[in-house]
N, C-alpha and C. Protein backbone atom coordinates (compact mmCIF):
# COMPACT_ATOMS: atom_id res chain seq x y z
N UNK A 1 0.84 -1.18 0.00
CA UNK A 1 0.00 0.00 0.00
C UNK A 1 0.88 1.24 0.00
N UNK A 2 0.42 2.00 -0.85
CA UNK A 2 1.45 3.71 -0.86
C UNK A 2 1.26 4.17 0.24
N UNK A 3 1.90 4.86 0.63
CA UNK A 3 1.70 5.53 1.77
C UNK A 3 1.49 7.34 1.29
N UNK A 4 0.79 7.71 1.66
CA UNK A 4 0.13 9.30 0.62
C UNK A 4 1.81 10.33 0.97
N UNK A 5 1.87 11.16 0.44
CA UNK A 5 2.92 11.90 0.11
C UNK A 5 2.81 13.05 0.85
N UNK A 6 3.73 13.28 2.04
CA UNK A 6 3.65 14.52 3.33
C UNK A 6 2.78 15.74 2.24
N UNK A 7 2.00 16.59 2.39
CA UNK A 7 1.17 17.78 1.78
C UNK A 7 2.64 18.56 1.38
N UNK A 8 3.33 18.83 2.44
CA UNK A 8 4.65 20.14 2.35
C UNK A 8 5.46 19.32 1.69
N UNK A 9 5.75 18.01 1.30
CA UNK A 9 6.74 17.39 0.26
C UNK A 9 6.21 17.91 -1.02
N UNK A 10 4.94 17.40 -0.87
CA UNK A 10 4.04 17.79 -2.38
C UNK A 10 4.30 18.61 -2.95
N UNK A 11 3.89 20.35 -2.09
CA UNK A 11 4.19 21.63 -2.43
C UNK A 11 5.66 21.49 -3.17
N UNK A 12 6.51 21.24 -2.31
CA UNK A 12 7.90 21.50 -2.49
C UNK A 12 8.26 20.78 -4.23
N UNK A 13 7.95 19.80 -4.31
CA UNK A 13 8.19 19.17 -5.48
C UNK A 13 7.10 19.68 -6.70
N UNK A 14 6.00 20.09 -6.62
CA UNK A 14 5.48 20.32 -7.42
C UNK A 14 5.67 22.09 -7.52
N UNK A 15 6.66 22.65 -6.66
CA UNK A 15 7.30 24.07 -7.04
C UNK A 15 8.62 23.32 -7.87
N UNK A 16 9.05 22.20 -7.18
CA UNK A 16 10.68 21.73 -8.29
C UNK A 16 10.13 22.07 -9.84
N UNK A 17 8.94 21.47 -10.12
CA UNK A 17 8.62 21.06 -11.64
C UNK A 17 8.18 22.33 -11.80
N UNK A 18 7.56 23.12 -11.62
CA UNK A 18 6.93 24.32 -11.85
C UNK A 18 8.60 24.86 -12.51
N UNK A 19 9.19 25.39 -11.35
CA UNK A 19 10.57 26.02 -11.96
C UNK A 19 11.13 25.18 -12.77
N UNK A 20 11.50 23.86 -12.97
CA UNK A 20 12.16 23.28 -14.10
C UNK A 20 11.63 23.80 -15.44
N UNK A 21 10.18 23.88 -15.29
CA UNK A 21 9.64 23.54 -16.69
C UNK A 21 10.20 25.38 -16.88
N UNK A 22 10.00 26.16 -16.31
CA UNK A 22 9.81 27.26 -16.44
C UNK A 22 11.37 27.58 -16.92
N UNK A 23 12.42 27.05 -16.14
CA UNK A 23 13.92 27.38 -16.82
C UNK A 23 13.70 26.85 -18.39
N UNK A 24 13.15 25.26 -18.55
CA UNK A 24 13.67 24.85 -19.33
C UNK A 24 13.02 25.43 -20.79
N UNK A 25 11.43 26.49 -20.41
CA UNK A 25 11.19 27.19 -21.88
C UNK A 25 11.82 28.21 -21.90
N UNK A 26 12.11 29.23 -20.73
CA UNK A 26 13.05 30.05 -20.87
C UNK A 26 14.23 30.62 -21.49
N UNK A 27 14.96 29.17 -20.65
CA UNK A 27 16.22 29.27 -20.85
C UNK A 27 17.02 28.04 -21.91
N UNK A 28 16.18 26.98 -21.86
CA UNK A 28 16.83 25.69 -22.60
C UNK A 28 17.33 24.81 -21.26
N UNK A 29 17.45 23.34 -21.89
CA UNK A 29 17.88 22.53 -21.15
C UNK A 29 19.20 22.68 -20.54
N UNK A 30 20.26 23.40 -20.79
CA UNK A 30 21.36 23.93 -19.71
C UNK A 30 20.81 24.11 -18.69
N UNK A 31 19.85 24.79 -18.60
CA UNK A 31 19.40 25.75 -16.79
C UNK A 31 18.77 24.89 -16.35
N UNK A 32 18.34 23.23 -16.69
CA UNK A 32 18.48 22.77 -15.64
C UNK A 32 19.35 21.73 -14.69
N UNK A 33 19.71 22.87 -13.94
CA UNK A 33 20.76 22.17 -12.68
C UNK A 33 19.65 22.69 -11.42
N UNK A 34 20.51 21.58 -10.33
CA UNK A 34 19.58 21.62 -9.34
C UNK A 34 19.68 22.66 -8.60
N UNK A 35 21.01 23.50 -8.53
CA UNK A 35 21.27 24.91 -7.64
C UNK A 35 20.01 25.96 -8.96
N UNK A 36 19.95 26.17 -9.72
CA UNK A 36 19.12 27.12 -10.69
C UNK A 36 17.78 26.60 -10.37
N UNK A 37 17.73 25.98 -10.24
CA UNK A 37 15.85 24.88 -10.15
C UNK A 37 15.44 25.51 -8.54
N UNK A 38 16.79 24.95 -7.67
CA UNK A 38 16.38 25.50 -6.23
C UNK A 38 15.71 27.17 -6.30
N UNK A 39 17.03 27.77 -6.71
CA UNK A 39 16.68 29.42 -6.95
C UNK A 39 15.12 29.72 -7.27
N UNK A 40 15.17 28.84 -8.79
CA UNK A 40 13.87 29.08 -8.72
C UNK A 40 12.30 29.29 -8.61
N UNK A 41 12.37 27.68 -7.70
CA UNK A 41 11.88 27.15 -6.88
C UNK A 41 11.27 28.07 -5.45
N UNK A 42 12.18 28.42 -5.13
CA UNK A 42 12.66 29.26 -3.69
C UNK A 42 12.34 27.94 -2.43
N UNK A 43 13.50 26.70 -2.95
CA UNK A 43 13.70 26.05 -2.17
C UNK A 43 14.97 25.82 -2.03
N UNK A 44 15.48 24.88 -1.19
CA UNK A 44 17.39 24.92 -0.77
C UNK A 44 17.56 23.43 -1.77
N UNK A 45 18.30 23.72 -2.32
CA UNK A 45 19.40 22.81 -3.27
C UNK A 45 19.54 21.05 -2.91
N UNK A 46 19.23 21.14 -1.39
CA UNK A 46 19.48 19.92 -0.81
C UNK A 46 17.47 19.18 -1.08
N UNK A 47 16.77 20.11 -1.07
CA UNK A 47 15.20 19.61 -1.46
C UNK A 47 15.41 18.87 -2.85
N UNK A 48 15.63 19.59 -3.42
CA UNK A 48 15.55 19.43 -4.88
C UNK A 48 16.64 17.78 -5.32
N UNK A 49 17.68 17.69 -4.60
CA UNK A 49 18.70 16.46 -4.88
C UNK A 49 17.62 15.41 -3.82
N UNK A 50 16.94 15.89 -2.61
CA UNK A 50 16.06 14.41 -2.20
C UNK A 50 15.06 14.14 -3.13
N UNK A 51 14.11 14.94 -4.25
CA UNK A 51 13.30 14.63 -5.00
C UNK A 51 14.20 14.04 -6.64
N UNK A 52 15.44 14.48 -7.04
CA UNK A 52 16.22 14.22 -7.79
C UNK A 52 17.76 13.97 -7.71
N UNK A 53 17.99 12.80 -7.72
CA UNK A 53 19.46 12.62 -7.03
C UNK A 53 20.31 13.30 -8.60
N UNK A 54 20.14 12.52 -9.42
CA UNK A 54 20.38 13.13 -10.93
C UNK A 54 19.82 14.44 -11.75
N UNK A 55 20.50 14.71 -12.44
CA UNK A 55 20.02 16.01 -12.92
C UNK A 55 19.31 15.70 -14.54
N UNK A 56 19.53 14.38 -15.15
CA UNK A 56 18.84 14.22 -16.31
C UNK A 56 17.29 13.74 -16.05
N UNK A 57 17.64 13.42 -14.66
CA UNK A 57 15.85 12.62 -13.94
C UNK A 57 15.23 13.98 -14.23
N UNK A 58 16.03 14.98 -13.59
CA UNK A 58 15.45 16.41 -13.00
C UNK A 58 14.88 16.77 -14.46
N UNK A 59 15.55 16.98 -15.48
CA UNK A 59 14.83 17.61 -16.72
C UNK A 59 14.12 16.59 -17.18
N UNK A 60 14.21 15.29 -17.15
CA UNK A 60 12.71 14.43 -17.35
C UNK A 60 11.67 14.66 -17.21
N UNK A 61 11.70 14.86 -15.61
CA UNK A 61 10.83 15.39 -14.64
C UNK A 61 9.63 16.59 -15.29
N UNK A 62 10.92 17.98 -15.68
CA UNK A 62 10.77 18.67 -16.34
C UNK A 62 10.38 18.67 -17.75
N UNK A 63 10.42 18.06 -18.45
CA UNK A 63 9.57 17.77 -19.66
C UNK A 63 8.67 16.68 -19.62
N UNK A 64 7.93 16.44 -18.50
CA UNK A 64 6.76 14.73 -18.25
C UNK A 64 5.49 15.89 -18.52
N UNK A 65 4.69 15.30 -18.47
CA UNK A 65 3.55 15.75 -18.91
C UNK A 65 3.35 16.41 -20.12
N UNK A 66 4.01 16.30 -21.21
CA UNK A 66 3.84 17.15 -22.43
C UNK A 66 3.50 16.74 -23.65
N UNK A 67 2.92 15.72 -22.82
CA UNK A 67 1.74 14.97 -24.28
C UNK A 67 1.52 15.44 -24.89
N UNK A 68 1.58 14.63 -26.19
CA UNK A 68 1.08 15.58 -27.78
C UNK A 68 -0.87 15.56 -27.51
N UNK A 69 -1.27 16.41 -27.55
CA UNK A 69 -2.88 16.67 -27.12
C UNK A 69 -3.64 16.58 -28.52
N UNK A 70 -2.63 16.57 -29.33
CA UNK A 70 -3.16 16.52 -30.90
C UNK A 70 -3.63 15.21 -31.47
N UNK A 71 -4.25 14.72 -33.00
CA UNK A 71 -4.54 13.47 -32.99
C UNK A 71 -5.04 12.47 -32.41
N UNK A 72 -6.00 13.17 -31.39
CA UNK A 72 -6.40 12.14 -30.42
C UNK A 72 -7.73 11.49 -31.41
N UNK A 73 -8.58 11.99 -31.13
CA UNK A 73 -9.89 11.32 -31.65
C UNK A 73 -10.61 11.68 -33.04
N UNK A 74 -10.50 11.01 -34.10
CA UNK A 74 -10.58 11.60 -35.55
C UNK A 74 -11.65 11.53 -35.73
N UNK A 75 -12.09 12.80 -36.36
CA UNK A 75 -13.80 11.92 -36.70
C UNK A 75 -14.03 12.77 -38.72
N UNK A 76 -15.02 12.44 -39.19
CA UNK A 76 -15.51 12.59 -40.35
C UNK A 76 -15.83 13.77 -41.04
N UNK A 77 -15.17 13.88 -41.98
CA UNK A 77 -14.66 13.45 -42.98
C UNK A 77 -13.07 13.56 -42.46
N UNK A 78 -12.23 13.13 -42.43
CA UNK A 78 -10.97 12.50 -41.70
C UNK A 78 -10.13 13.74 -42.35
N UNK A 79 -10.14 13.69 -43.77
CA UNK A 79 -9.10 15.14 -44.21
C UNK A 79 -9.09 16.23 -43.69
N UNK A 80 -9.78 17.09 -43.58
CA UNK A 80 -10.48 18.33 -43.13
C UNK A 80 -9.89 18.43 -41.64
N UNK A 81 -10.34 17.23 -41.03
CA UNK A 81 -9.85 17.07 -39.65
C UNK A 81 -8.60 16.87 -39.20
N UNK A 82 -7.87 16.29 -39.76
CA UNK A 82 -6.31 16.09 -40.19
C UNK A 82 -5.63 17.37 -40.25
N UNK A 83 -6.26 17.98 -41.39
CA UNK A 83 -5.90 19.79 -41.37
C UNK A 83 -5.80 20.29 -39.98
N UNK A 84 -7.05 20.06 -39.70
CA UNK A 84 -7.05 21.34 -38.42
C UNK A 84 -6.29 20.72 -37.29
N UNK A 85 -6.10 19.56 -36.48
CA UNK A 85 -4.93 19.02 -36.09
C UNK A 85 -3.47 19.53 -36.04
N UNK A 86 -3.18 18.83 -37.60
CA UNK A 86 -1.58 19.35 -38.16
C UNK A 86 -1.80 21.36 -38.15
N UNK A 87 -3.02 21.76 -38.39
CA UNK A 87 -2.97 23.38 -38.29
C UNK A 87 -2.51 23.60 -36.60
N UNK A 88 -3.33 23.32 -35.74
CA UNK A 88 -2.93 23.18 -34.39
C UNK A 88 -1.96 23.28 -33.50
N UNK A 89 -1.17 21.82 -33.90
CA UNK A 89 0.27 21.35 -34.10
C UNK A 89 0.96 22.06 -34.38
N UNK A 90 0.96 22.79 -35.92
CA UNK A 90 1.98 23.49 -36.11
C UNK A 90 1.92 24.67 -35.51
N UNK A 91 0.65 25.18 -34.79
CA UNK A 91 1.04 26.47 -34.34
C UNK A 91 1.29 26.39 -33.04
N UNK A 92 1.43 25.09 -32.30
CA UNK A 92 1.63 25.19 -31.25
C UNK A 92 3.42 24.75 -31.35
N UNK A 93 3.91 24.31 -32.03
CA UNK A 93 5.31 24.09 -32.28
C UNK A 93 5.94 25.55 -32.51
N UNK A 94 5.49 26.21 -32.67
CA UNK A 94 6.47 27.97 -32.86
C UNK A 94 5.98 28.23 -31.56
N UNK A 95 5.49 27.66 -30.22
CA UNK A 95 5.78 28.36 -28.76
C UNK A 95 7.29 27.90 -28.66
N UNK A 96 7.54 28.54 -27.47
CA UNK A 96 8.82 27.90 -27.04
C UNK A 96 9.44 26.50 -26.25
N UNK A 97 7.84 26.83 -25.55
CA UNK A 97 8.04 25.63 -24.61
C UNK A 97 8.13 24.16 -24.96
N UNK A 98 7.06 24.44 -26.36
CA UNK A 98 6.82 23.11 -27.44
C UNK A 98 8.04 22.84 -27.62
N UNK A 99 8.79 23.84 -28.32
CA UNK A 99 10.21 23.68 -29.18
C UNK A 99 11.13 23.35 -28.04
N UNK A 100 11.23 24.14 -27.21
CA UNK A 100 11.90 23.38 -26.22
C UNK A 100 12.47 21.77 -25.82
N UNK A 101 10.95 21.53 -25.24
CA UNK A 101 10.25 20.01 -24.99
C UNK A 101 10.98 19.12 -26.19
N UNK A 102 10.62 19.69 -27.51
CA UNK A 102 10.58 18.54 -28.63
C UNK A 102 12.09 18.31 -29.23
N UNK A 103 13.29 19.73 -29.01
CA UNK A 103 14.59 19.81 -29.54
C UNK A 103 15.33 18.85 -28.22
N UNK A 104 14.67 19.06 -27.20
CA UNK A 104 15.86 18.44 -26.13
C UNK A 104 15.25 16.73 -25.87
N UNK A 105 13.93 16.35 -26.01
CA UNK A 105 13.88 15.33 -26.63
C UNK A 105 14.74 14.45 -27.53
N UNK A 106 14.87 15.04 -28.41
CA UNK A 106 15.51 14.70 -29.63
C UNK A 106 16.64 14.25 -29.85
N UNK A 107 17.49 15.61 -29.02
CA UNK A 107 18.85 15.70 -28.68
C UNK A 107 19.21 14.55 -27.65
N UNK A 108 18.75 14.79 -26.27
CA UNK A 108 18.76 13.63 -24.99
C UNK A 108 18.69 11.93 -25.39
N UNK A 109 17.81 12.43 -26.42
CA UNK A 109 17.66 10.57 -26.67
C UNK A 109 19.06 9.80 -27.39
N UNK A 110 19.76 10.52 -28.29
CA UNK A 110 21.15 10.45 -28.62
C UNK A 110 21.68 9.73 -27.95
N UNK A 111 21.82 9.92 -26.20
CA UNK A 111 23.17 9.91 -25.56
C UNK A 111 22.01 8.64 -24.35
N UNK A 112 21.20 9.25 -23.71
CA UNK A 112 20.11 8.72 -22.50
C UNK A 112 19.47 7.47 -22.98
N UNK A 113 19.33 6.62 -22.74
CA UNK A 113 18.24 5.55 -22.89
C UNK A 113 17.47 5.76 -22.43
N UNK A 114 17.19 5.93 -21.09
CA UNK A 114 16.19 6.69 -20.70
C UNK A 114 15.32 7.35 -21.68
N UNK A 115 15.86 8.50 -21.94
CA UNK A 115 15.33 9.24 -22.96
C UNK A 115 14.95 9.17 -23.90
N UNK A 116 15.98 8.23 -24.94
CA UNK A 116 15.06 7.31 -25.92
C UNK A 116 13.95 6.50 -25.46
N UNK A 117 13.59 5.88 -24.14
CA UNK A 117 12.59 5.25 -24.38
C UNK A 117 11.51 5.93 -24.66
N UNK A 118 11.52 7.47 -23.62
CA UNK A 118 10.13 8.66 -24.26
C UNK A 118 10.04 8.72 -25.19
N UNK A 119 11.16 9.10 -25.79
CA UNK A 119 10.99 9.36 -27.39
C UNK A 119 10.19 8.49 -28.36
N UNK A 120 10.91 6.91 -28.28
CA UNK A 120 10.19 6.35 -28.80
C UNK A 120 8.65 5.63 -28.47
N UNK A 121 7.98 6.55 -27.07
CA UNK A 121 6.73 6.05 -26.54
C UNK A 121 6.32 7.64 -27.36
N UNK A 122 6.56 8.72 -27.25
CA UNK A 122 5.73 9.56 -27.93
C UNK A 122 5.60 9.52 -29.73
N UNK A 123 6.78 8.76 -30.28
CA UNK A 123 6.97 8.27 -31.83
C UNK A 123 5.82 7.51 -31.92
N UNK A 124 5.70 6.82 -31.07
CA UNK A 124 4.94 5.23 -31.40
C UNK A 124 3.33 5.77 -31.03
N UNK A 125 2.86 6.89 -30.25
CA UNK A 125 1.80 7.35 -29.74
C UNK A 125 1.22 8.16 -31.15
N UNK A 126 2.00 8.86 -31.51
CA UNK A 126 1.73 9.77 -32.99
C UNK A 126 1.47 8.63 -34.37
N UNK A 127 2.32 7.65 -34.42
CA UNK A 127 2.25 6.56 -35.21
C UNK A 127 0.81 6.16 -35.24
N UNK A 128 0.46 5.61 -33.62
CA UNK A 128 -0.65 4.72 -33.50
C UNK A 128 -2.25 6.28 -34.29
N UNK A 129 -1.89 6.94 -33.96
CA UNK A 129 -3.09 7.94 -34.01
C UNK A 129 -2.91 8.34 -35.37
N UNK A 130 -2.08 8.26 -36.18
CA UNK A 130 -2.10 9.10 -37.75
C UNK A 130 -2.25 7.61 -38.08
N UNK A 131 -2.69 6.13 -37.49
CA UNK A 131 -2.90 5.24 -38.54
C UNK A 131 -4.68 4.80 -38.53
N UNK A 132 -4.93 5.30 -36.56
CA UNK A 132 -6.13 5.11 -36.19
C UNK A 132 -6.95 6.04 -37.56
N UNK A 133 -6.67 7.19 -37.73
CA UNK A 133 -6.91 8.21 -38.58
C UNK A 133 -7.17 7.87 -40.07
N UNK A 134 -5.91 7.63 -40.58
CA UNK A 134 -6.01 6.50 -41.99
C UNK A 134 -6.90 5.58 -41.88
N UNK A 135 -6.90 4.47 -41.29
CA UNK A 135 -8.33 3.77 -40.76
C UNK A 135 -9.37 3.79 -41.09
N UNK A 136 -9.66 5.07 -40.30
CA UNK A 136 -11.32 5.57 -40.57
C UNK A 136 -11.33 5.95 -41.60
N UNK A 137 -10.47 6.88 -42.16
CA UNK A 137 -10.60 7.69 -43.54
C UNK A 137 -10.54 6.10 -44.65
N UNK A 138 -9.91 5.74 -44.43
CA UNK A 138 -10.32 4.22 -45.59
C UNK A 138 -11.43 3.67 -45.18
N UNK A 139 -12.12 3.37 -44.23
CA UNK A 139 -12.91 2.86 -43.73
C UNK A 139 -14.49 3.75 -44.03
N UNK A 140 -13.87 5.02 -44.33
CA UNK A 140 -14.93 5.79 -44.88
C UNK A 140 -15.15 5.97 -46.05
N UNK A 141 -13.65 5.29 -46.81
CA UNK A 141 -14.12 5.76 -48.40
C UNK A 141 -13.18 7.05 -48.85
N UNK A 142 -12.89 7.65 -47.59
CA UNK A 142 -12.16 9.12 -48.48
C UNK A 142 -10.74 8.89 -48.78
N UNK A 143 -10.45 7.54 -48.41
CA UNK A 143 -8.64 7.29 -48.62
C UNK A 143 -8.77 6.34 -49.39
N UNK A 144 -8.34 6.08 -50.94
CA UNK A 144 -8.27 4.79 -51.60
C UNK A 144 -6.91 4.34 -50.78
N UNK A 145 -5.55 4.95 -51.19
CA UNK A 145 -4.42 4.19 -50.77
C UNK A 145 -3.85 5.42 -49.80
N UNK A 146 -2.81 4.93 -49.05
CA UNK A 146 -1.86 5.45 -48.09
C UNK A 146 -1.08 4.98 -47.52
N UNK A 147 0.31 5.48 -47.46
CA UNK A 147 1.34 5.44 -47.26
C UNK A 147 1.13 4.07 -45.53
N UNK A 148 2.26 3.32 -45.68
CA UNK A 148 2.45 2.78 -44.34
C UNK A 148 2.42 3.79 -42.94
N UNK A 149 1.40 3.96 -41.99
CA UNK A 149 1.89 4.92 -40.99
C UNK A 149 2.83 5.24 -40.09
N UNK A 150 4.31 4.61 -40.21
CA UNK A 150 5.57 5.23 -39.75
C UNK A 150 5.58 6.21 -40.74
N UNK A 151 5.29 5.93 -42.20
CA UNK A 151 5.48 7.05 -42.99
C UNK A 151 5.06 7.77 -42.80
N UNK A 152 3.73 8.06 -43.36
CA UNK A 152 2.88 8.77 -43.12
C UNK A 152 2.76 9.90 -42.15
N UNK A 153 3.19 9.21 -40.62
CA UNK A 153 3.48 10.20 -39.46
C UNK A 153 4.90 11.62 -39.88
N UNK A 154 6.04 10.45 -40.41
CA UNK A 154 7.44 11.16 -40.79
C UNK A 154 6.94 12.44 -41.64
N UNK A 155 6.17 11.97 -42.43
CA UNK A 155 5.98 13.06 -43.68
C UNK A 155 4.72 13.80 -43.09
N UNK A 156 3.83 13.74 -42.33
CA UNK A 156 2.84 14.98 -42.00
C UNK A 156 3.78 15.44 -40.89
N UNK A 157 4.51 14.92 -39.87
CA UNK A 157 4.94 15.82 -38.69
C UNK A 157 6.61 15.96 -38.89
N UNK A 158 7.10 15.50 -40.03
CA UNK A 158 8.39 15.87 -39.90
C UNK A 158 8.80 17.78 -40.35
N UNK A 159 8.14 17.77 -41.83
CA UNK A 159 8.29 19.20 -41.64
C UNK A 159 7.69 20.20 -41.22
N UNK A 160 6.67 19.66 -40.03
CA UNK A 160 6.36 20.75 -39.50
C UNK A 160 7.56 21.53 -37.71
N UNK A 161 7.94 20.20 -37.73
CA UNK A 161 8.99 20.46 -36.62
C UNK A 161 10.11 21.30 -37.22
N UNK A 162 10.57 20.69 -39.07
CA UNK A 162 11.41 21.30 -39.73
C UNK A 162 11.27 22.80 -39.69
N UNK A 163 10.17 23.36 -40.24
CA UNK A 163 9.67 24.94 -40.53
C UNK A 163 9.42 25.51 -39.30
N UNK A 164 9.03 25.13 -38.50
CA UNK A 164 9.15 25.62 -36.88
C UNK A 164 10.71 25.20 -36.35
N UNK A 165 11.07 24.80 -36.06
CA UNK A 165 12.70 24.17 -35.28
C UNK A 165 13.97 24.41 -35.90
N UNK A 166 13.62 24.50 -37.28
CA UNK A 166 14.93 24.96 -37.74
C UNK A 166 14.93 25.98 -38.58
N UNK A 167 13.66 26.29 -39.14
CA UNK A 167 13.87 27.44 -39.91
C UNK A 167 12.90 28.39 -39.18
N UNK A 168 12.74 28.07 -38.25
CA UNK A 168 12.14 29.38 -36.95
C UNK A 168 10.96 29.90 -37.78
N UNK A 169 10.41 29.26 -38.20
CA UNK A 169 9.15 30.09 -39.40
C UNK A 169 7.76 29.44 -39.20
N UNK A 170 6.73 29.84 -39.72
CA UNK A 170 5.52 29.47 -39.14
C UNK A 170 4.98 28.31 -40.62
N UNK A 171 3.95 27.01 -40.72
CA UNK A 171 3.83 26.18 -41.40
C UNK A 171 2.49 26.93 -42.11
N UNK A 172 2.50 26.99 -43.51
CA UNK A 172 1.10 27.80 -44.03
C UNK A 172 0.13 26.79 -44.07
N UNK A 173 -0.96 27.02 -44.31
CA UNK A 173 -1.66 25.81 -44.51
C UNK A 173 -1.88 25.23 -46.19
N UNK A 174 -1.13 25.86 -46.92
CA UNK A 174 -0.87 25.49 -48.35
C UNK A 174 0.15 23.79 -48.07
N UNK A 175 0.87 24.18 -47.33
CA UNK A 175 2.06 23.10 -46.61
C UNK A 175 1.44 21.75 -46.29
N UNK A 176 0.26 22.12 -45.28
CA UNK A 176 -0.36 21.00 -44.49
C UNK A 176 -1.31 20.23 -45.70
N UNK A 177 -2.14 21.41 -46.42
CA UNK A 177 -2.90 20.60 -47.78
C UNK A 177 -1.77 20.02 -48.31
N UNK A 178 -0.82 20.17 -48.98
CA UNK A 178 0.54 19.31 -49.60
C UNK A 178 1.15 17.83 -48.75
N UNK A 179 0.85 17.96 -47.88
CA UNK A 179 1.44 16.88 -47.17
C UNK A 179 0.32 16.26 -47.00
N UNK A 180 -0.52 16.49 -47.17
CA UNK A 180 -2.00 15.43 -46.57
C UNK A 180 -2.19 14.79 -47.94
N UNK A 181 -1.96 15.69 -49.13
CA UNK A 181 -2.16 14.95 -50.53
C UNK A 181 -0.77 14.33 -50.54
N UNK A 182 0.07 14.05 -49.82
CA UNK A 182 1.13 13.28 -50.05
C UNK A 182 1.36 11.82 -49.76
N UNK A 183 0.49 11.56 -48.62
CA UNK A 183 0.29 10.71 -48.09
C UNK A 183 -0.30 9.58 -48.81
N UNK A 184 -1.53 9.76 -49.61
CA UNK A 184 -2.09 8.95 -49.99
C UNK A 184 -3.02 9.71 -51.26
N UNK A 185 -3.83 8.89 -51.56
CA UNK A 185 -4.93 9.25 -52.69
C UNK A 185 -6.25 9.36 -52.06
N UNK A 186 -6.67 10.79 -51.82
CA UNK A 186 -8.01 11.03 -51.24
C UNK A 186 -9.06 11.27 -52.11
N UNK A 187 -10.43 10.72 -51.74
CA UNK A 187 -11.63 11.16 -52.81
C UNK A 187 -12.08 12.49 -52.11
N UNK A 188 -12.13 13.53 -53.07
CA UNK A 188 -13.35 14.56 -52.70
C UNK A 188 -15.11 14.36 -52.81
């Protein structure tokens, strides 16, 4: 049986994550160390190492909860809906915090296993939902053919991370119609 979590531990740790997340759209994944987290926290250094002995736990920590909220539940006519999604998506990828979250992802998984395993649970989460999606849209008639959905995912969400993440620019929706007709063969 758990035993419930002291109320003033609670506070204390759920100010750790508050300031992590807050360095880490700020400032980038450098700022977080546990003396900068304490600061800005406005707790002592030694709190922050009993809730995180490591400092890659600590920016874990700091990027958990940042589920993609997108692609969840598709409904009819599947294209249209797809649009406004990937429209969504992409405008939520030019915040910082997104870009943040999604570059040090990326980067971390390189070196962390750890980190790769998120990576590849949020890969495989986007996968499962752009195929649930295809699915219905075949299942409805508006998709004759389409791409395998590892693809499929690569090519609707790769350049939108591209045009946001590296070329710091916003995705038009001329872009998102192009990539949705890329995918496959849709009936109007």
């Amino acid at each position: 049986m758990d035993t419930p979590m002291d109320p003033r531990t609670a506070r204390s740790r759920d100010a750790i994550l508050v300031a992590a997340h807050t360095l880490l759209v700020r400032e980038g994944p450098a700022a977080i160390t546990h003396q900068r987290v304490a600061q800005e926290a406005g707790v002592g250094r030694a709190t922050v190492y009993r809730h995180w002995q490591r400092g890659d736990h600590l920016l874990l920590a700091a990027m958990s909860g940042s589920d993609l909220p997108f692609l969840r539940t598709p409904t009819t006519p599947v294209k249209p809906w797809l649009h406004r999604e990937l429209r969504g998506l992409a405008d939520e990828m030019t915040l910082p915090a997104v870009a943040a979250v999604s570059l040090t992802l990326m980067q971390s998984a390189l070196w962390d296993p750890e980190v790769a395993i998120r990576r590849d649970h949020s890969s495989a989460a986007v996968t499962t939902r752009v195929s649930t999606a295809l699915a219905l849209a075949r299942d409805n008639g508006e998709l004759t053919t389409a791409l395998p959905p590892e693809d499929a995912s690569a090519t609707l969400i790769g350049p939108l991370l591209y045009r946001t993440a590296m070329q710091a620019g916003t995705v038009s929706d001329a872009l998102i119609s192009h990539l949705l007709d890329s995918i496959g063969t849709w009936r109007d």
